[in-house]
PDB file of N, CA and C in Angstrom:
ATOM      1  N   UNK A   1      60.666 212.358 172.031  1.00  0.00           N
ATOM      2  CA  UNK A   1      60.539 211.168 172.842  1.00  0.00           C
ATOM      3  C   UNK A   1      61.829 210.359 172.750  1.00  0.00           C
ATOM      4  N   UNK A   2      62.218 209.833 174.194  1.00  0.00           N
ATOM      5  CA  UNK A   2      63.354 208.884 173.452  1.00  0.00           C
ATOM      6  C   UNK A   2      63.276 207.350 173.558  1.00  0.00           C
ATOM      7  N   UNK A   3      63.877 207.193 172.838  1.00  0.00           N
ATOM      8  CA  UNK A   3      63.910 205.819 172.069  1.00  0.00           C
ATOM      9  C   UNK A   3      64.192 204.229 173.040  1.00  0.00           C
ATOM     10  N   UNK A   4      64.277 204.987 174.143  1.00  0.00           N
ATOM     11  CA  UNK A   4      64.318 203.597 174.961  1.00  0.00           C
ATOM     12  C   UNK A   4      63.263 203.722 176.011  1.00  0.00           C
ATOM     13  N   UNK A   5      62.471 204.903 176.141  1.00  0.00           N
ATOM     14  CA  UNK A   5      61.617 205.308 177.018  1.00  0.00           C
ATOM     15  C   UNK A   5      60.336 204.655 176.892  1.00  0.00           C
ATOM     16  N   UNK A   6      59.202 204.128 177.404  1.00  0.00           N
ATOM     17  CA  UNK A   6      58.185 203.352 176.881  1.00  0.00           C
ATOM     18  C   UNK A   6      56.829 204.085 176.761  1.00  0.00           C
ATOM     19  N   UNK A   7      56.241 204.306 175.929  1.00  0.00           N
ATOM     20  CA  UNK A   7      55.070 205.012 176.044  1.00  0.00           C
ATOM     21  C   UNK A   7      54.368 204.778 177.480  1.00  0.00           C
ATOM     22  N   UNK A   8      53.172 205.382 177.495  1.00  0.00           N
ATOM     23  CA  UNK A   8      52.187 204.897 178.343  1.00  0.00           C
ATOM     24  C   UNK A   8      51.259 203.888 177.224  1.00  0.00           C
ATOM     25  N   UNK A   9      50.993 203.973 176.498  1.00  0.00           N
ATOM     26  CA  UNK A   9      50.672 202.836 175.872  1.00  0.00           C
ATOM     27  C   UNK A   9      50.995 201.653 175.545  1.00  0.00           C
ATOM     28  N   UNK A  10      52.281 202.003 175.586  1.00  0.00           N
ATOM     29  CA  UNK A  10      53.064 200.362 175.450  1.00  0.00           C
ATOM     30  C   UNK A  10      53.274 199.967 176.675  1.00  0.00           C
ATOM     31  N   UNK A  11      53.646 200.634 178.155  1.00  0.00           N
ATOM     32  CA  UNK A  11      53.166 199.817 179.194  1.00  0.00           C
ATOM     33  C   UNK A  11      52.484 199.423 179.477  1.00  0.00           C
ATOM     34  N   UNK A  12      51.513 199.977 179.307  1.00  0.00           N
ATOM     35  CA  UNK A  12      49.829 199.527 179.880  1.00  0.00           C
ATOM     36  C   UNK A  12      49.806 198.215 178.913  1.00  0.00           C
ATOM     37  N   UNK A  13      49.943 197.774 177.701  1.00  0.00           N
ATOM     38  CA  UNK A  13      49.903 196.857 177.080  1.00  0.00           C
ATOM     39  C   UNK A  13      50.987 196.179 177.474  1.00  0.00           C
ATOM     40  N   UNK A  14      52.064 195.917 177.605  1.00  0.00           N
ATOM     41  CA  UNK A  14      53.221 195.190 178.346  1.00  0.00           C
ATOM     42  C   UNK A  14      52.378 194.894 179.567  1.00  0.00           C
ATOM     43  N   UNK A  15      51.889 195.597 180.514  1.00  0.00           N
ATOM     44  CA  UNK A  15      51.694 194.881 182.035  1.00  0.00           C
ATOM     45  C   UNK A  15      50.609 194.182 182.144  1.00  0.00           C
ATOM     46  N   UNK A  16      49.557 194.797 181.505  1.00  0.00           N
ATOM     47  CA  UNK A  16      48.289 194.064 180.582  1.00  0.00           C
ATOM     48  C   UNK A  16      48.732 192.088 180.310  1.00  0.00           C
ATOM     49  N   UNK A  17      49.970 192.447 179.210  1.00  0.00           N
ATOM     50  CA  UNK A  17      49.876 191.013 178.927  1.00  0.00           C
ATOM     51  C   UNK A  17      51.102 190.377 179.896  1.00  0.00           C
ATOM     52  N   UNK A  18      51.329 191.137 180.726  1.00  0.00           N
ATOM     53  CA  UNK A  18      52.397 190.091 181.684  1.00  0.00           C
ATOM     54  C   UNK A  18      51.292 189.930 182.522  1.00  0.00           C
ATOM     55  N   UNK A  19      50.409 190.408 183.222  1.00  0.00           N
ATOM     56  CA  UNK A  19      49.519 190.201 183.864  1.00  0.00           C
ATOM     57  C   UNK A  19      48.504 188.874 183.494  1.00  0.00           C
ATOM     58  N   UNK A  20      48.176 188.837 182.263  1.00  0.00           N
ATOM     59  CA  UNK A  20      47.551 187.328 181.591  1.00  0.00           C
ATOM     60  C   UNK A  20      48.420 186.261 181.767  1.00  0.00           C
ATOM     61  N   UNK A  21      49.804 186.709 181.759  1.00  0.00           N
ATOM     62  CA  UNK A  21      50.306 185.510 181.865  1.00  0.00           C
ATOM     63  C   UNK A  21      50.350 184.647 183.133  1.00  0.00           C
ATOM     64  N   UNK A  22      50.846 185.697 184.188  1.00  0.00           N
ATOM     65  CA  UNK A  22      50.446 185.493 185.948  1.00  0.00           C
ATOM     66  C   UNK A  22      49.189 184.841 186.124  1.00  0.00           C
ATOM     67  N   UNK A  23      48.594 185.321 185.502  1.00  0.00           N
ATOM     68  CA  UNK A  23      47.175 184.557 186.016  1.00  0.00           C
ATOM     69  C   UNK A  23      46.907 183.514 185.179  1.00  0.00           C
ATOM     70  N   UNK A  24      47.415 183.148 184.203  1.00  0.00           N
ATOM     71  CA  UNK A  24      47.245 181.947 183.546  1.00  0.00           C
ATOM     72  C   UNK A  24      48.077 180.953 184.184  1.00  0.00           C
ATOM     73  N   UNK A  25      48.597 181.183 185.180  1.00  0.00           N
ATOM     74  CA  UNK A  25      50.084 180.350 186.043  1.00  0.00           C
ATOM     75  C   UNK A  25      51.699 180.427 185.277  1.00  0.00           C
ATOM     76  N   UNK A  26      52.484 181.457 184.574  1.00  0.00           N
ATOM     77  CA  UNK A  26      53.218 181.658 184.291  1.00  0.00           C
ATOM     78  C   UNK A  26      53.938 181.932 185.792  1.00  0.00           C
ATOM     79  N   UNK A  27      55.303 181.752 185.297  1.00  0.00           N
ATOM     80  CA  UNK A  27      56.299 181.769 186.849  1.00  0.00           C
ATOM     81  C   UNK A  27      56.542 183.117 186.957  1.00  0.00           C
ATOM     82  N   UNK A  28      56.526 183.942 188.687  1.00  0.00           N
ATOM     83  CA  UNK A  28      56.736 185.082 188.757  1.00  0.00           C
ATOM     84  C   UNK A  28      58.376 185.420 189.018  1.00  0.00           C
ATOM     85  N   UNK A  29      58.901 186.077 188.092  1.00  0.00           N
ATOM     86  CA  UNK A  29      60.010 186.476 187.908  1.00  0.00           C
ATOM     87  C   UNK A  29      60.697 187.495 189.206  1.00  0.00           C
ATOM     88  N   UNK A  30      59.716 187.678 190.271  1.00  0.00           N
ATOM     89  CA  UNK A  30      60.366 188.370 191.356  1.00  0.00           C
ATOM     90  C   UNK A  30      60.392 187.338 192.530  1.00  0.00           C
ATOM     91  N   UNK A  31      60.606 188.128 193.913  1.00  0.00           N
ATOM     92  CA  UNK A  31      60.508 187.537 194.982  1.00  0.00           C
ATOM     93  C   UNK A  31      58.903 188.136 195.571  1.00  0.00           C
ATOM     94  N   UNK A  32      57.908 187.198 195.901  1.00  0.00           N
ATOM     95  CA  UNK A  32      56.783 187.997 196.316  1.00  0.00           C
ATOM     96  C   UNK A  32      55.991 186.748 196.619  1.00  0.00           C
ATOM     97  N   UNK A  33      55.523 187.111 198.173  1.00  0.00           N
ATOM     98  CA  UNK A  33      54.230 186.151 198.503  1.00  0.00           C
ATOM     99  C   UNK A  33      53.313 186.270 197.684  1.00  0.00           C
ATOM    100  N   UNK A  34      52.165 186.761 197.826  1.00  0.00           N
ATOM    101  CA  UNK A  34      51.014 187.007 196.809  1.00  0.00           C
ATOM    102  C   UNK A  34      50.986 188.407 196.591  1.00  0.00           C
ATOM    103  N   UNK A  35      49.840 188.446 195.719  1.00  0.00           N
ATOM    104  CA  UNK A  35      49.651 189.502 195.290  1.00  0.00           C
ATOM    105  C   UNK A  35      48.724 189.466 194.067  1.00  0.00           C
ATOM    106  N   UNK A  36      48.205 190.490 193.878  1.00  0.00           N
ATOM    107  CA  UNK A  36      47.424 190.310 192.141  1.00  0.00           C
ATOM    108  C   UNK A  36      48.167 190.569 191.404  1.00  0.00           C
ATOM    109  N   UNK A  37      47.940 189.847 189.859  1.00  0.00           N
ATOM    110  CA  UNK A  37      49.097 189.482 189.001  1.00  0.00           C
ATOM    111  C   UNK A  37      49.075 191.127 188.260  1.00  0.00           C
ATOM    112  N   UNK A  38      47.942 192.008 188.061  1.00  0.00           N
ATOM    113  CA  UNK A  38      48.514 193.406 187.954  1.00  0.00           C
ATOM    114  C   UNK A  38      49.184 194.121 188.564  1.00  0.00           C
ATOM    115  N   UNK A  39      49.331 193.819 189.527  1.00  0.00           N
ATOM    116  CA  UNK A  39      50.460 194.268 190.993  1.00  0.00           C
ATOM    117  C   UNK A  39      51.471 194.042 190.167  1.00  0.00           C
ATOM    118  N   UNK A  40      52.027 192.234 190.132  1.00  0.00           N
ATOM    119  CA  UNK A  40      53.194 191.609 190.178  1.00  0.00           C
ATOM    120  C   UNK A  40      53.874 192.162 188.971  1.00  0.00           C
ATOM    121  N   UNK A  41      52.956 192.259 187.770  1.00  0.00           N
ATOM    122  CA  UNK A  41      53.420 192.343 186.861  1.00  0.00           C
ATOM    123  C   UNK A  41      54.148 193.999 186.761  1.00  0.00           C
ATOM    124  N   UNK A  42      53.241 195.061 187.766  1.00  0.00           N
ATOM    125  CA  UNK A  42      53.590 196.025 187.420  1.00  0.00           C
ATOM    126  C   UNK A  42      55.811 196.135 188.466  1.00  0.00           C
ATOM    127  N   UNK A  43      55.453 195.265 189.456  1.00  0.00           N
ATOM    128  CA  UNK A  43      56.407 195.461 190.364  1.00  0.00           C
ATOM    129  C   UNK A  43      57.794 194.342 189.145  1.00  0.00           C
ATOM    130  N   UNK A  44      57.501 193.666 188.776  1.00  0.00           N
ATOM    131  CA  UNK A  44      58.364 193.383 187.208  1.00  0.00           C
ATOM    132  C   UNK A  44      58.994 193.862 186.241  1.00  0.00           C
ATOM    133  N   UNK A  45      57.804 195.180 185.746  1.00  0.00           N
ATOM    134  CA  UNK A  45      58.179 196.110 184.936  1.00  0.00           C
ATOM    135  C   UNK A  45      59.654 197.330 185.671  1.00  0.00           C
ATOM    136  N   UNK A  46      59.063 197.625 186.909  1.00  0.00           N
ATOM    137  CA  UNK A  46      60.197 198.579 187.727  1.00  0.00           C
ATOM    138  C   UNK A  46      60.986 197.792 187.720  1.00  0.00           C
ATOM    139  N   UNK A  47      60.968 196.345 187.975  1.00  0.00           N
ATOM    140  CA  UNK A  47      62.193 195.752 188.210  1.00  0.00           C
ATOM    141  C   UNK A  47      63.320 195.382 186.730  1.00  0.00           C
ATOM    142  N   UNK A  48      62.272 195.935 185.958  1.00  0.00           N
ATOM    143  CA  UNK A  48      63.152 195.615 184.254  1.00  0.00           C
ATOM    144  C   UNK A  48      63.533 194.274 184.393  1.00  0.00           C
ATOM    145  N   UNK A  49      62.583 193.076 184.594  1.00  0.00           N
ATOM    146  CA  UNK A  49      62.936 191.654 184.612  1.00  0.00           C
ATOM    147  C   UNK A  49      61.620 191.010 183.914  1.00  0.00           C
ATOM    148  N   UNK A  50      61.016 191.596 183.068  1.00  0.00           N
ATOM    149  CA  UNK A  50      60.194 191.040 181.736  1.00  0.00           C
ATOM    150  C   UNK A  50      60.273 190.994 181.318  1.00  0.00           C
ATOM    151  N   UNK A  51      60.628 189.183 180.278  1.00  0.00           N
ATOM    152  CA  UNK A  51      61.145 189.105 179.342  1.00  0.00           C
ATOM    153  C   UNK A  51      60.021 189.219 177.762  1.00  0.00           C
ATOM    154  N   UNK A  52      60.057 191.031 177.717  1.00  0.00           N
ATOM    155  CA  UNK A  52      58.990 191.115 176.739  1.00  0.00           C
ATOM    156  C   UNK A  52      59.854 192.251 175.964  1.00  0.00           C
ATOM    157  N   UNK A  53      59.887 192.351 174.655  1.00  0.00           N
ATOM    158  CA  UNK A  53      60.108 193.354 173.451  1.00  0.00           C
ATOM    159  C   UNK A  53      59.780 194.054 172.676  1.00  0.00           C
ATOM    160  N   UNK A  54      59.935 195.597 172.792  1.00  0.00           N
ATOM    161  CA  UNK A  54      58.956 196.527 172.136  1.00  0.00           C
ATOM    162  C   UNK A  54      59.619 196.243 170.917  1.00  0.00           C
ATOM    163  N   UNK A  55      58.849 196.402 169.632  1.00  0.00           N
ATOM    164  CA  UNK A  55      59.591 197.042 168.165  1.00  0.00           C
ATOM    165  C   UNK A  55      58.799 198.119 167.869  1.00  0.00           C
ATOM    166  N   UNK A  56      59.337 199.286 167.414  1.00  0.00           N
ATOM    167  CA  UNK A  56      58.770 200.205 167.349  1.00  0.00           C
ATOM    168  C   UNK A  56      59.154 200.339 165.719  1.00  0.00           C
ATOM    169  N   UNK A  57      58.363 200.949 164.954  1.00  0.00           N
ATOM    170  CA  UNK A  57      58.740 201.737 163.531  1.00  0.00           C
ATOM    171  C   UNK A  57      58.757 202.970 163.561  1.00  0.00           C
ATOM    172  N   UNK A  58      59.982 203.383 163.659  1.00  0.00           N
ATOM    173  CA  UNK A  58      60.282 204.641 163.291  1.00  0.00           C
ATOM    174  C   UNK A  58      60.788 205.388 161.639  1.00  0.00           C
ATOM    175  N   UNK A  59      59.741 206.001 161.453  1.00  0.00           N
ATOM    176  CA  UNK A  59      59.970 207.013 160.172  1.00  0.00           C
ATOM    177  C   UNK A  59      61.544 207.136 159.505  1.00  0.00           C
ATOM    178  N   UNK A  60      61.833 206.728 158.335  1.00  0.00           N
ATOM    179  CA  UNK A  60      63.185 206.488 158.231  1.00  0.00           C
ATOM    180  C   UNK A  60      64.111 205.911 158.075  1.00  0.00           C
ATOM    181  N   UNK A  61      63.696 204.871 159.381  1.00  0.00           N
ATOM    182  CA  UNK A  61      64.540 204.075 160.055  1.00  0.00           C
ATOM    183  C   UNK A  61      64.146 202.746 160.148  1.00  0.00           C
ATOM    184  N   UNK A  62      65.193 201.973 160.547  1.00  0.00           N
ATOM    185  CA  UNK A  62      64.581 200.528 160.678  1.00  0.00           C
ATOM    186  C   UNK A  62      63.933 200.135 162.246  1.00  0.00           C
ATOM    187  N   UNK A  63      62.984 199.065 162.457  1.00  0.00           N
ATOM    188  CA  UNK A  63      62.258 198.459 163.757  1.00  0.00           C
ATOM    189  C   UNK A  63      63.855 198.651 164.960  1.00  0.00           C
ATOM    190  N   UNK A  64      63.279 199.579 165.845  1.00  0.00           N
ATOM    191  CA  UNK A  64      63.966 199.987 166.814  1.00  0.00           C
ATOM    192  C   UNK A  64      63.348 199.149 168.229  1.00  0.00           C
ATOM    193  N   UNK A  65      64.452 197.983 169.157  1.00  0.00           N
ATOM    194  CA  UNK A  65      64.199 197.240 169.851  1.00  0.00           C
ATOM    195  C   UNK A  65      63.758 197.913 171.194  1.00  0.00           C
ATOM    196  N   UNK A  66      62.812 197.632 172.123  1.00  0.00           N
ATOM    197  CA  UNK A  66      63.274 198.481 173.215  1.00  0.00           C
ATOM    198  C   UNK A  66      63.114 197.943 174.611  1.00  0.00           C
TER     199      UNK A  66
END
């Protein structure tokens, strides 16, 4: 696996909680009339403009950012 690549688990949890935030009224970081905030959040993630941070522990090694 590589190291900057995101699981499917850690997206689904990344869009998950950018999605709570949208709907809690957090500001949407794209250009977009409406939409549902699992939409927005997912069209965020492609856009690599979520300001969210994996740490991962890798065996070895120290908490790898991603």
């Amino acid at each position: 696996m590589s190291e900057t690549k995101l699981t499917r688990y850690e997206r689904a949890r990344i869009i998950g909680a950018r999605a709570l935030q949208i709907s809690l009224g957090a500001p949407v970081l794209i250009d977009i009339e409406r939409g549902e905030p699992i939409d927005i959040a997912l069209m965020e993630l492609e856009n690599e403009v979520i300001p969210i941070t994996v740490k991962r522990g890798v065996k070895g090694k120290q908490l790898i950012k991603v």
